[in-house]
C-alpha atoms as a PDB file:
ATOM      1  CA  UNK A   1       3.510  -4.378  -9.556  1.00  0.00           C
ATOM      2  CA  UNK A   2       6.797  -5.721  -7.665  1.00  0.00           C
ATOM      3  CA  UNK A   3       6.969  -8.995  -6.396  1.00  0.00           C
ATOM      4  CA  UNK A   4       9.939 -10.140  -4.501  1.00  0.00           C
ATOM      5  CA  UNK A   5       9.997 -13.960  -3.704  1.00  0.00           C
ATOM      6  CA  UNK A   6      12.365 -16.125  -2.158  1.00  0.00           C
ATOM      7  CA  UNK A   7      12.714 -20.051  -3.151  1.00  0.00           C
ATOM      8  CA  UNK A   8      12.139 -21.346  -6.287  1.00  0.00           C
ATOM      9  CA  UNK A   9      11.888 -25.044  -5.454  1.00  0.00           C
ATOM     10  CA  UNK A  10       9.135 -27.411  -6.700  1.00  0.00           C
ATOM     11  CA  UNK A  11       6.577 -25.540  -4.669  1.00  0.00           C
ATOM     12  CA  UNK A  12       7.994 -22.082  -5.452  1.00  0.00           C
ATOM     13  CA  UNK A  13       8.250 -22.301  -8.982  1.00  0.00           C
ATOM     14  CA  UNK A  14       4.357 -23.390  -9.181  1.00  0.00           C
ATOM     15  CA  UNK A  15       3.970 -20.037  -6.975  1.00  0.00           C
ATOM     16  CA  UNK A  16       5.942 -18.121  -9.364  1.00  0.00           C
ATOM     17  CA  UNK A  17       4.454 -18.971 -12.419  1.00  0.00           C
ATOM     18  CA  UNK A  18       0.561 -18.715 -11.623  1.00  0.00           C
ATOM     19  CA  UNK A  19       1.601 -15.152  -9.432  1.00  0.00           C
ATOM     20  CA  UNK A  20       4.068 -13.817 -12.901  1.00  0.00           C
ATOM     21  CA  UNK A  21       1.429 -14.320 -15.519  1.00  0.00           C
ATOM     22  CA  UNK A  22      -0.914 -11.906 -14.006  1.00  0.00           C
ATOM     23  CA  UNK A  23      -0.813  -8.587 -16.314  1.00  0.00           C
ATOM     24  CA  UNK A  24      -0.236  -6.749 -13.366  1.00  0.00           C
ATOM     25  CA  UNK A  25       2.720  -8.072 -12.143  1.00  0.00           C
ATOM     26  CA  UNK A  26       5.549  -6.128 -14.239  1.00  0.00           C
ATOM     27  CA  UNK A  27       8.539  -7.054 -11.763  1.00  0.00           C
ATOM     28  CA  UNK A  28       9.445  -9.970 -10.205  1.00  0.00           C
ATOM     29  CA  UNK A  29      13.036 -10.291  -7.881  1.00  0.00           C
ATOM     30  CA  UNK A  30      13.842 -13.647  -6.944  1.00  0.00           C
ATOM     31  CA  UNK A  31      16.263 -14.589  -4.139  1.00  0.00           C
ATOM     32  CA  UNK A  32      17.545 -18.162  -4.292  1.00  0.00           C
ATOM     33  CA  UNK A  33      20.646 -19.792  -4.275  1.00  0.00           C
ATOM     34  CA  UNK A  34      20.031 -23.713  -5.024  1.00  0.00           C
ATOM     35  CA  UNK A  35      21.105 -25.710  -7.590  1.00  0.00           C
ATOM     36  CA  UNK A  36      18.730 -27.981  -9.699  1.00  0.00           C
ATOM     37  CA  UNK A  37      19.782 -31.597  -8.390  1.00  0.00           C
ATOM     38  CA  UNK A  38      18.597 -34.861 -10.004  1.00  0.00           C
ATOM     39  CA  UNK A  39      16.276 -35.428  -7.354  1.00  0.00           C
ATOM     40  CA  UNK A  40      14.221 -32.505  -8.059  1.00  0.00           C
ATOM     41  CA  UNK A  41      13.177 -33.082 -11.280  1.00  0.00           C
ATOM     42  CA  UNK A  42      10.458 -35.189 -10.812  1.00  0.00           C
ATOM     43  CA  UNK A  43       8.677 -32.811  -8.778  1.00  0.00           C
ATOM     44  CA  UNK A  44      10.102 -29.956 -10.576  1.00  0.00           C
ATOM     45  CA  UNK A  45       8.776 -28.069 -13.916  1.00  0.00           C
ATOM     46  CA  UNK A  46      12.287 -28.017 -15.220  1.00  0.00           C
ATOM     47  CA  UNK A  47      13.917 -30.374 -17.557  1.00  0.00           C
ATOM     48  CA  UNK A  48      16.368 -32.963 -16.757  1.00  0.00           C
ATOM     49  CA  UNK A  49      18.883 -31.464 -18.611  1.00  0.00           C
ATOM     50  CA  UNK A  50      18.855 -28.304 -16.384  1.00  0.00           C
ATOM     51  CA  UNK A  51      20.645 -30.383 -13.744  1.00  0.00           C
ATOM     52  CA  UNK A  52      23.460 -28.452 -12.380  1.00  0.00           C
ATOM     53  CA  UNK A  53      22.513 -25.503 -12.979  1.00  0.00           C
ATOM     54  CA  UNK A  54      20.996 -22.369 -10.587  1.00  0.00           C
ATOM     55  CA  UNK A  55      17.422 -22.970  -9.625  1.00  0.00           C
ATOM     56  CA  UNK A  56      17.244 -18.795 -10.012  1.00  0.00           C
ATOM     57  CA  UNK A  57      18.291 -19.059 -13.563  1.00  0.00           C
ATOM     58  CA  UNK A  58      15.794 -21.548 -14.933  1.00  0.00           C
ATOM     59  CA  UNK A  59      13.139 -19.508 -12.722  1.00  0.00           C
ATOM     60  CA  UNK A  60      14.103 -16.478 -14.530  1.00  0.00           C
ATOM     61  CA  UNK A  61      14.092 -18.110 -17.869  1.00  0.00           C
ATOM     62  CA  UNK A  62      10.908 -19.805 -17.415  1.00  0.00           C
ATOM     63  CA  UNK A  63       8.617 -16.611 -16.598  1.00  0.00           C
ATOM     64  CA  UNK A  64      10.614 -14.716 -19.444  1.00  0.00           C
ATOM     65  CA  UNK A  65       9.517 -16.811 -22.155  1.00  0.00           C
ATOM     66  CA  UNK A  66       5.753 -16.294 -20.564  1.00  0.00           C
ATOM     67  CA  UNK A  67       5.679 -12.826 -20.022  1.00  0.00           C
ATOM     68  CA  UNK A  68       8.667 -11.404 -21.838  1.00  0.00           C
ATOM     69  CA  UNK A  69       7.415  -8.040 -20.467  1.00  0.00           C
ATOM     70  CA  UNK A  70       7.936  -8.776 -17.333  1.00  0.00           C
ATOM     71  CA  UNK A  71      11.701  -7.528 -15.553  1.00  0.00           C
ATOM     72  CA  UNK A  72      13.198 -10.353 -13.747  1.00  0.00           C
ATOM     73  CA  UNK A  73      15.960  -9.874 -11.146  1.00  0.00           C
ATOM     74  CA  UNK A  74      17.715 -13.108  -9.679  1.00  0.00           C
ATOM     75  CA  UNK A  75      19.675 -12.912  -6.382  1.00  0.00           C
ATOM     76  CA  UNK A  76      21.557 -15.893  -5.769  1.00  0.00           C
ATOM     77  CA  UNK A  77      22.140 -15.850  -2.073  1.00  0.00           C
ATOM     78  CA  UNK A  78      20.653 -17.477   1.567  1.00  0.00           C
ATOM     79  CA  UNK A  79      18.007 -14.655   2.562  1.00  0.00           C
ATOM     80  CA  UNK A  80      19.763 -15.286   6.023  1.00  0.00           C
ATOM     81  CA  UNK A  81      23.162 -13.824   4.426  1.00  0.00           C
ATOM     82  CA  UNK A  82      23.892 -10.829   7.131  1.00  0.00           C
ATOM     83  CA  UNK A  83      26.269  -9.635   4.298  1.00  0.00           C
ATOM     84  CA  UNK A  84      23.300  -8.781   1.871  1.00  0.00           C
ATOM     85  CA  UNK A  85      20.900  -7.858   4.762  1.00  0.00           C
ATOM     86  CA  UNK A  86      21.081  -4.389   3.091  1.00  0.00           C
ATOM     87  CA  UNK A  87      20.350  -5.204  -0.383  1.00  0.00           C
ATOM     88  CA  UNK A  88      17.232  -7.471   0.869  1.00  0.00           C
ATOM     89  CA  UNK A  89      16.292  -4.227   2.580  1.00  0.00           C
ATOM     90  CA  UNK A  90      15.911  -2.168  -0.260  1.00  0.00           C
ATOM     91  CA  UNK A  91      13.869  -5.035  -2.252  1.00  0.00           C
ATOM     92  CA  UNK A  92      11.144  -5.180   0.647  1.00  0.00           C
ATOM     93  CA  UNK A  93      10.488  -1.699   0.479  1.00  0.00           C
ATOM     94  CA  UNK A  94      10.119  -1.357  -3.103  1.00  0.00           C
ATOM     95  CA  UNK A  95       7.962  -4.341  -3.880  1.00  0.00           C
ATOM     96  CA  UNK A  96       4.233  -4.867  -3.472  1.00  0.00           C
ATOM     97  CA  UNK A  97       4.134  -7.933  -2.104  1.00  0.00           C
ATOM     98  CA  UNK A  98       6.252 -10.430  -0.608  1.00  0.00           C
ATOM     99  CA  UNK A  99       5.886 -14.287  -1.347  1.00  0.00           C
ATOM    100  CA  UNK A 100       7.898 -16.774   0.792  1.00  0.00           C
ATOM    101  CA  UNK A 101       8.511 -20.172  -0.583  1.00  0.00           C
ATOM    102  CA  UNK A 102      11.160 -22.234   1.499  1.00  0.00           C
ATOM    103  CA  UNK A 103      10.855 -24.756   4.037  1.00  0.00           C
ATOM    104  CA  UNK A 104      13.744 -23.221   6.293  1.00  0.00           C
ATOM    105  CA  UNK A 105      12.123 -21.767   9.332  1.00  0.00           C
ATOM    106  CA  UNK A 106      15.263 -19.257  10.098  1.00  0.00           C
ATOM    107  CA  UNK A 107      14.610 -18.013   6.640  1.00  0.00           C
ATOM    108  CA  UNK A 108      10.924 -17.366   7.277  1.00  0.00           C
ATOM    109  CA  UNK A 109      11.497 -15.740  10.426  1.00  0.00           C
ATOM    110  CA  UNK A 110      14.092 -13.599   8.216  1.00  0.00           C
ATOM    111  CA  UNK A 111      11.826 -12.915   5.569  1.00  0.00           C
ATOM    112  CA  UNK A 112       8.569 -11.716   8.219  1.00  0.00           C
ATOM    113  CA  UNK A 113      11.372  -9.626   9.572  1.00  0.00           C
ATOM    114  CA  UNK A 114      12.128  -8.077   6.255  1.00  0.00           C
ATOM    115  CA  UNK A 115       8.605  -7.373   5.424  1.00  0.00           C
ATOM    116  CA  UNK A 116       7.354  -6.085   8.515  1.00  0.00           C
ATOM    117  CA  UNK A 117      10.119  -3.538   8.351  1.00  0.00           C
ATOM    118  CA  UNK A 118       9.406  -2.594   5.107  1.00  0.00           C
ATOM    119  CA  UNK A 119       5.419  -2.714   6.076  1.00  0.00           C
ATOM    120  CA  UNK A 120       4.616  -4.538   3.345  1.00  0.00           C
ATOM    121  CA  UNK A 121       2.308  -7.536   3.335  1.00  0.00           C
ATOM    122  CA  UNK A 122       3.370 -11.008   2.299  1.00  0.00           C
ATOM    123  CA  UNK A 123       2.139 -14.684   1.731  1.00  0.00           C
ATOM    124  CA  UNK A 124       3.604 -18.289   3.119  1.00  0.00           C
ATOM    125  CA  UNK A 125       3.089 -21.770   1.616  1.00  0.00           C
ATOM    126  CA  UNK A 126       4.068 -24.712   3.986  1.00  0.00           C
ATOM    127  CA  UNK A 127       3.701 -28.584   2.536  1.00  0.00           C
ATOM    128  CA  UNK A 128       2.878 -30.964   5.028  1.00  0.00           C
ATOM    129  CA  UNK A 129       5.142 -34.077   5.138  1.00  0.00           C
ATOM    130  CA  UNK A 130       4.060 -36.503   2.985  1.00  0.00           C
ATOM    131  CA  UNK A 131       1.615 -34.054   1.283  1.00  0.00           C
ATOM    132  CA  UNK A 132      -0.993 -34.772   3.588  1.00  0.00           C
ATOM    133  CA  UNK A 133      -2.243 -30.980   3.331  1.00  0.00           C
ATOM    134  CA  UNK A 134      -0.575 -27.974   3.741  1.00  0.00           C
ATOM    135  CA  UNK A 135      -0.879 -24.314   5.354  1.00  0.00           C
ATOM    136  CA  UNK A 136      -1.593 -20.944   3.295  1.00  0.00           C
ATOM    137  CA  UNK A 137      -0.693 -18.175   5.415  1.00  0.00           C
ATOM    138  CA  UNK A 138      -1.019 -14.545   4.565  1.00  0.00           C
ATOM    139  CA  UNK A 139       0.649 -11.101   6.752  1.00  0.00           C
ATOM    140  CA  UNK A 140      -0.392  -8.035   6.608  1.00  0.00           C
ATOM    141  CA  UNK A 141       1.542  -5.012   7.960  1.00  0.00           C
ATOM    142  CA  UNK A 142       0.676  -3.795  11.367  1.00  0.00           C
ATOM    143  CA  UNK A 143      -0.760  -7.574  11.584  1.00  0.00           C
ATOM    144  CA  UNK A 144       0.054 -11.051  13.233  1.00  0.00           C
ATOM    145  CA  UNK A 145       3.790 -12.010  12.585  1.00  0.00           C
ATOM    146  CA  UNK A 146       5.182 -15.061  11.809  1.00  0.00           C
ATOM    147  CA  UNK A 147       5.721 -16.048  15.310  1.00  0.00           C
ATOM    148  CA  UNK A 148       2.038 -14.887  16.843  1.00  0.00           C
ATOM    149  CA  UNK A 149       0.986 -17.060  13.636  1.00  0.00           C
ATOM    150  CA  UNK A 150       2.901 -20.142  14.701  1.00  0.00           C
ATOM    151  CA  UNK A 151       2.723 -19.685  18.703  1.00  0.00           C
ATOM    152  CA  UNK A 152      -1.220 -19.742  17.790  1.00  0.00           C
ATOM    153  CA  UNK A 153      -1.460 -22.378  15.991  1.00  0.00           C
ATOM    154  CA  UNK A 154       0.731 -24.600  17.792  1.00  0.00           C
ATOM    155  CA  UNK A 155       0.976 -26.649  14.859  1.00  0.00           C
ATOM    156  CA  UNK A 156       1.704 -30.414  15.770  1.00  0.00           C
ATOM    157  CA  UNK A 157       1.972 -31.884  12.259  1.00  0.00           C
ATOM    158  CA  UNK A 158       5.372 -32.577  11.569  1.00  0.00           C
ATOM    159  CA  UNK A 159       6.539 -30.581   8.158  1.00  0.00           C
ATOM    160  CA  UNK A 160       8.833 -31.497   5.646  1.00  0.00           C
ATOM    161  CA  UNK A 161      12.467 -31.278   7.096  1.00  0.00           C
ATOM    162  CA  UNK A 162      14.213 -28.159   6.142  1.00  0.00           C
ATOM    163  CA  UNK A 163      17.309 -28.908   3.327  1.00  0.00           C
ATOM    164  CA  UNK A 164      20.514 -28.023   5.052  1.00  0.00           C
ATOM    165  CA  UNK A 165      22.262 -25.243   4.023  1.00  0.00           C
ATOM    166  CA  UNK A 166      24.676 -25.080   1.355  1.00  0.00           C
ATOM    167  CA  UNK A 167      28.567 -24.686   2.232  1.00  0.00           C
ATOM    168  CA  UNK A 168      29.480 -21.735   0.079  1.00  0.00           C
ATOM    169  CA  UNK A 169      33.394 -21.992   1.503  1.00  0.00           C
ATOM    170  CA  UNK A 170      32.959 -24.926  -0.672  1.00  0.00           C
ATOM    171  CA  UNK A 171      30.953 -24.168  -3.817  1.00  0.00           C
ATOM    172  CA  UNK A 172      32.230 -27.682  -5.509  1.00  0.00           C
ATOM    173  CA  UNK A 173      32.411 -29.834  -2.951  1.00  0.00           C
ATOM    174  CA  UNK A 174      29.884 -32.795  -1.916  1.00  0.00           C
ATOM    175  CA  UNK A 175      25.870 -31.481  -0.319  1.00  0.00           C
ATOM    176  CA  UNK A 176      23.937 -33.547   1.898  1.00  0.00           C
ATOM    177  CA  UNK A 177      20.930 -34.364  -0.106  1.00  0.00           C
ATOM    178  CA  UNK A 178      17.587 -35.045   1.351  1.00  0.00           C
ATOM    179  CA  UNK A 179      13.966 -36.135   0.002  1.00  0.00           C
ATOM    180  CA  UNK A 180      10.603 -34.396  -0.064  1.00  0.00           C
ATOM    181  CA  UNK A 181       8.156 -37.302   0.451  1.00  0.00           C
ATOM    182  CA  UNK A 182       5.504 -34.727  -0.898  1.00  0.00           C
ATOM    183  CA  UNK A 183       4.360 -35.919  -4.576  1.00  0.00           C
ATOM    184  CA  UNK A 184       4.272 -33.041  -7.139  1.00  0.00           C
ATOM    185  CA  UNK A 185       0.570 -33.445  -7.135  1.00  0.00           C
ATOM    186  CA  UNK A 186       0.314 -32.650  -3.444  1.00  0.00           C
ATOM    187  CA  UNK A 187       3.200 -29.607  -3.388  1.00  0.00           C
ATOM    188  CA  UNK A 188       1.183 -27.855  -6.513  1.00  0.00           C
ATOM    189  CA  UNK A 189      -2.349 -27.985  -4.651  1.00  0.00           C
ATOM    190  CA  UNK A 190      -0.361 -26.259  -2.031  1.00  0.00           C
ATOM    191  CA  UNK A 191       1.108 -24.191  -3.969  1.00  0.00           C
ATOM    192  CA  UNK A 192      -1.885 -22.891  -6.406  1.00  0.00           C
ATOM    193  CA  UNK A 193      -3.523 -22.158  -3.291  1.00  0.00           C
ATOM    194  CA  UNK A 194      -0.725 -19.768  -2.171  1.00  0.00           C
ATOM    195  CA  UNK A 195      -0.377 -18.348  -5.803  1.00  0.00           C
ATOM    196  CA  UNK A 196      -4.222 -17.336  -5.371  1.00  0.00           C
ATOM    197  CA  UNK A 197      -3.547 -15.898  -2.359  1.00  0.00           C
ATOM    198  CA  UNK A 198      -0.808 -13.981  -3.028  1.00  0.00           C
ATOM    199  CA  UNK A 199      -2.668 -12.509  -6.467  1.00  0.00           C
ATOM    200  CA  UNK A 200      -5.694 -11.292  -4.060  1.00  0.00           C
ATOM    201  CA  UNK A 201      -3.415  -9.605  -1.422  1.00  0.00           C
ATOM    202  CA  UNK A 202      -2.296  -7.888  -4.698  1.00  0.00           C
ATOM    203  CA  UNK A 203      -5.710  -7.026  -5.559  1.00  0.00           C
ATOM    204  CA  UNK A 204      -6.512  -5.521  -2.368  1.00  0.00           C
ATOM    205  CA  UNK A 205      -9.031  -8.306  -1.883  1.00  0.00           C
ATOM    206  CA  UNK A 206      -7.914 -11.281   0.287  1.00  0.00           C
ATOM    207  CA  UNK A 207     -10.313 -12.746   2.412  1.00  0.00           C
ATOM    208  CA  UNK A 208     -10.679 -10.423   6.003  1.00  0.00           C
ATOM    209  CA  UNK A 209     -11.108 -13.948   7.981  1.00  0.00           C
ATOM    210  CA  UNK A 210      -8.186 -15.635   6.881  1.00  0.00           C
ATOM    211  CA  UNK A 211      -4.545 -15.081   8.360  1.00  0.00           C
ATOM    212  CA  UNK A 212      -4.032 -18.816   7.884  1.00  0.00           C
ATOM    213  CA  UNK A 213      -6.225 -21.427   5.599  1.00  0.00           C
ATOM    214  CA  UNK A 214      -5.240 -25.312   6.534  1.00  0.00           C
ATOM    215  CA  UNK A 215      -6.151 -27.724   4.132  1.00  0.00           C
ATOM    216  CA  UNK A 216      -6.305 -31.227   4.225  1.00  0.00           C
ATOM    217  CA  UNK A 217      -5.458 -33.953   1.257  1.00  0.00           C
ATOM    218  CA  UNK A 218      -5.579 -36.944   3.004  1.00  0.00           C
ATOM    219  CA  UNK A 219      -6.985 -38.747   5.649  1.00  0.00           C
ATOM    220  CA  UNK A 220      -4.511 -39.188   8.561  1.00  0.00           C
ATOM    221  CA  UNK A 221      -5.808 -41.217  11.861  1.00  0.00           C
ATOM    222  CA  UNK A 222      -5.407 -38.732  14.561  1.00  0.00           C
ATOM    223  CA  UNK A 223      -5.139 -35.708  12.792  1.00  0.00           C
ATOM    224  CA  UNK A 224      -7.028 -35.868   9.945  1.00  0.00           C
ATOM    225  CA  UNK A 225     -10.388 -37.560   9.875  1.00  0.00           C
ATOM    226  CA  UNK A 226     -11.242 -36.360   6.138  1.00  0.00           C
ATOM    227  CA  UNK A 227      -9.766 -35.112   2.677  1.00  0.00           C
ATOM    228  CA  UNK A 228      -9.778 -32.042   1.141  1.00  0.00           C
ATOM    229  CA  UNK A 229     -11.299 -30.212   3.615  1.00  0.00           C
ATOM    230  CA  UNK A 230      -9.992 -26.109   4.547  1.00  0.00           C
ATOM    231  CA  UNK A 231     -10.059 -25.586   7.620  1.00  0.00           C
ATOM    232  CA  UNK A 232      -9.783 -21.037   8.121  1.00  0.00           C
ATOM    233  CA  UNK A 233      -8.211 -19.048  11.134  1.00  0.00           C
ATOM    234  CA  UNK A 234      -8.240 -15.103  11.840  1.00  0.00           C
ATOM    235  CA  UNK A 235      -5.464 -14.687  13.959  1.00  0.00           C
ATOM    236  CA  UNK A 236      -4.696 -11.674  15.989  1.00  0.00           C
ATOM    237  CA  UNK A 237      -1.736 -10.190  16.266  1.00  0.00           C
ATOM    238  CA  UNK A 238      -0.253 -11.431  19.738  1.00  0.00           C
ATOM    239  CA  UNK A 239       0.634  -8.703  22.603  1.00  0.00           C
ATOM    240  CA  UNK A 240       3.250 -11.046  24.305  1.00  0.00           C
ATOM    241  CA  UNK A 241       5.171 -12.658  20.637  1.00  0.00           C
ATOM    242  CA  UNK A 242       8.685 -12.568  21.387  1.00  0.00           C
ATOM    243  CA  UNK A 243       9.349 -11.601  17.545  1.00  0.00           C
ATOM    244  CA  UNK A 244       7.023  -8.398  16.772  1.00  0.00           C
ATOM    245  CA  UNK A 245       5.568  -7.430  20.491  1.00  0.00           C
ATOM    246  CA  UNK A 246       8.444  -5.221  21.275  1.00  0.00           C
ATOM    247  CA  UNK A 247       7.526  -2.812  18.087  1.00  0.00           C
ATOM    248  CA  UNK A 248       9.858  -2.516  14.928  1.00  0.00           C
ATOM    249  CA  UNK A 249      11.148  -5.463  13.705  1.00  0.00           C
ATOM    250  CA  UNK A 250      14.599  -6.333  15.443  1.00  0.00           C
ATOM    251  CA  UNK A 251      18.037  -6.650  13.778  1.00  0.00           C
ATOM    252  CA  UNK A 252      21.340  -7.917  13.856  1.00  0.00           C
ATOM    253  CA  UNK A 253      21.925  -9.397  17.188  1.00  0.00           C
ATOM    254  CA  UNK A 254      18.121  -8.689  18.273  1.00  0.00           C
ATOM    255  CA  UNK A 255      17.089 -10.478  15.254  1.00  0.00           C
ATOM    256  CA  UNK A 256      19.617 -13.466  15.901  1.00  0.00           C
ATOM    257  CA  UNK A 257      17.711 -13.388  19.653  1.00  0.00           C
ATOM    258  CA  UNK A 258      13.949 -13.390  18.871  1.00  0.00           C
ATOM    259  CA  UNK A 259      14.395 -16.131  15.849  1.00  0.00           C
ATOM    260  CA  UNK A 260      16.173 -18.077  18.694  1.00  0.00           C
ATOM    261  CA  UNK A 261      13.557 -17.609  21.003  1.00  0.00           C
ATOM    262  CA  UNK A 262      10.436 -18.385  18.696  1.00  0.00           C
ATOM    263  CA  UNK A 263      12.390 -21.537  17.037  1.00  0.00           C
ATOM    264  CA  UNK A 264      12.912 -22.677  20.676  1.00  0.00           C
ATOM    265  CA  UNK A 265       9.039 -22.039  21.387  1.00  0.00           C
ATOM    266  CA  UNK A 266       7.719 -24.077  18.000  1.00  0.00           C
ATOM    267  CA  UNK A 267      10.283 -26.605  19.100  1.00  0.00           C
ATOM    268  CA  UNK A 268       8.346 -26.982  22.643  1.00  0.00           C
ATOM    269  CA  UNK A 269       5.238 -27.000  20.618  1.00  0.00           C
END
């Protein structure tokens, strides 16, 4: 089975490895274009050493050396790239299952765009800031989108704040770093729970009441009143979303439109 999977940060990589050790799994193409950075490594599963050096490359070399069976592809570029819009194309049609691990809600609009043109279902992990809890969220083709999933829930919980994008017109020059307050206990809860996920949508047997599994790790006055408790939500696909109503899943300028449109709407929510 083909999994294609974009992010390999501190949550991703826990996805990764737990979802690439399944026997089944005998493919694995990873978009990312990150670099390891010294403040990822203590939240990270690589080395200090590996500092400097692509996040897609010490992904790759970490799930080789557990399942040296397994055929790893690396694709270091932002799954918003229009350039390789293409060559995503063709990897969401051949996998089996999509996994989406960044925190860059352009890029997950992107990625539910990919998938639902490709028809081919795919799973979402989202930390909460601080690592109070976190969402699971899992699409199935012909489904709820991203954006009936998010206009639903009209999540108020503040997440972690997306990284900004990297300035490839200057590969060398200085990037605005900023901090997860998540602690690596926290983002690999999270992120075990999406691994499990993901290895039941490619058994064929994730839960039929679940599109989107909330749960808690702390007690927060006012929006949490207790720990470790899931909270579960069946959502319906949406007959007025502004990303997947219309039919097909847009592109080019459509595309650029709708993820305006539903990043405005999540802003007003």
């Amino acid at each position: 089975m083909h999994v294609f999977q974009v992010g390999a940060g501190s949550g991703g990589i826990v996805v990764l490895d737990l979802v690439a050790r399944d026997p089944r799994v005998t493919r694995v193409t990873l978009v990312e274009p990150d670099v390891y950075k010294p403040h990822n490594v203590h939240r990270h599963l690589f080395p200090p050493d590996a500092v400097g050096r692509l996040k897609a490359e010490l992904a790759a070399e970490w799930v080789r050396e557990r399942r040296p069976d397994v055929v790893v592809e690396t694709v270091i570029a932002d799954l918003t790239d229009a350039t390789r819009a293409t060559e995503f194309r063709r990897y969401a049609v051949s996998c089996d299952v999509g996994v989406c691990a960044v925190d860059n809600e352009t890029a997950k609009y992107a990625f539910d765009a990919l998938m639902r043109g490709a028809g081919k279902p795919w799973t979402l992990g989202e930390v909460l800031s601080g690592g109070i809890g976190g969402w699971i969220h899992r699409f199935a083709p012909g489904g709820a989108c991203y954006g009936c999933v998010a206009a639903h829930l009209r999540r108020t919980v503040t997440e972690e704040a997306p990284a900004p994008a990297p300035d490839y017109s200057a590969p060398g020059g200085p990037v605005q770093e900023t901090t997860v307050p998540a602690s690596r206990a926290s983002i690999g809860v999270i992120a075990s729970l999406h691994a499990t996920l993901t290895l039941d949508v490619l058994t064929g047997t994730p839960p039929p009441d679940v599109t989107s599994l909330l749960f808690t790790l702390a007690v927060v006055p006012g929006v949490f009143d207790a720990a470790y408790r899931p909270y579960r939500f069946a959502i319906p696909k949406a007959a007025a979303c502004l990303v997947c109503a219309a039919g097909p899943a847009p592109a080019g300028e459509e595309l650029d439109v709708a993820l305006d449109q539903a990043l405005a709407r999540l802003g007003d929510n």
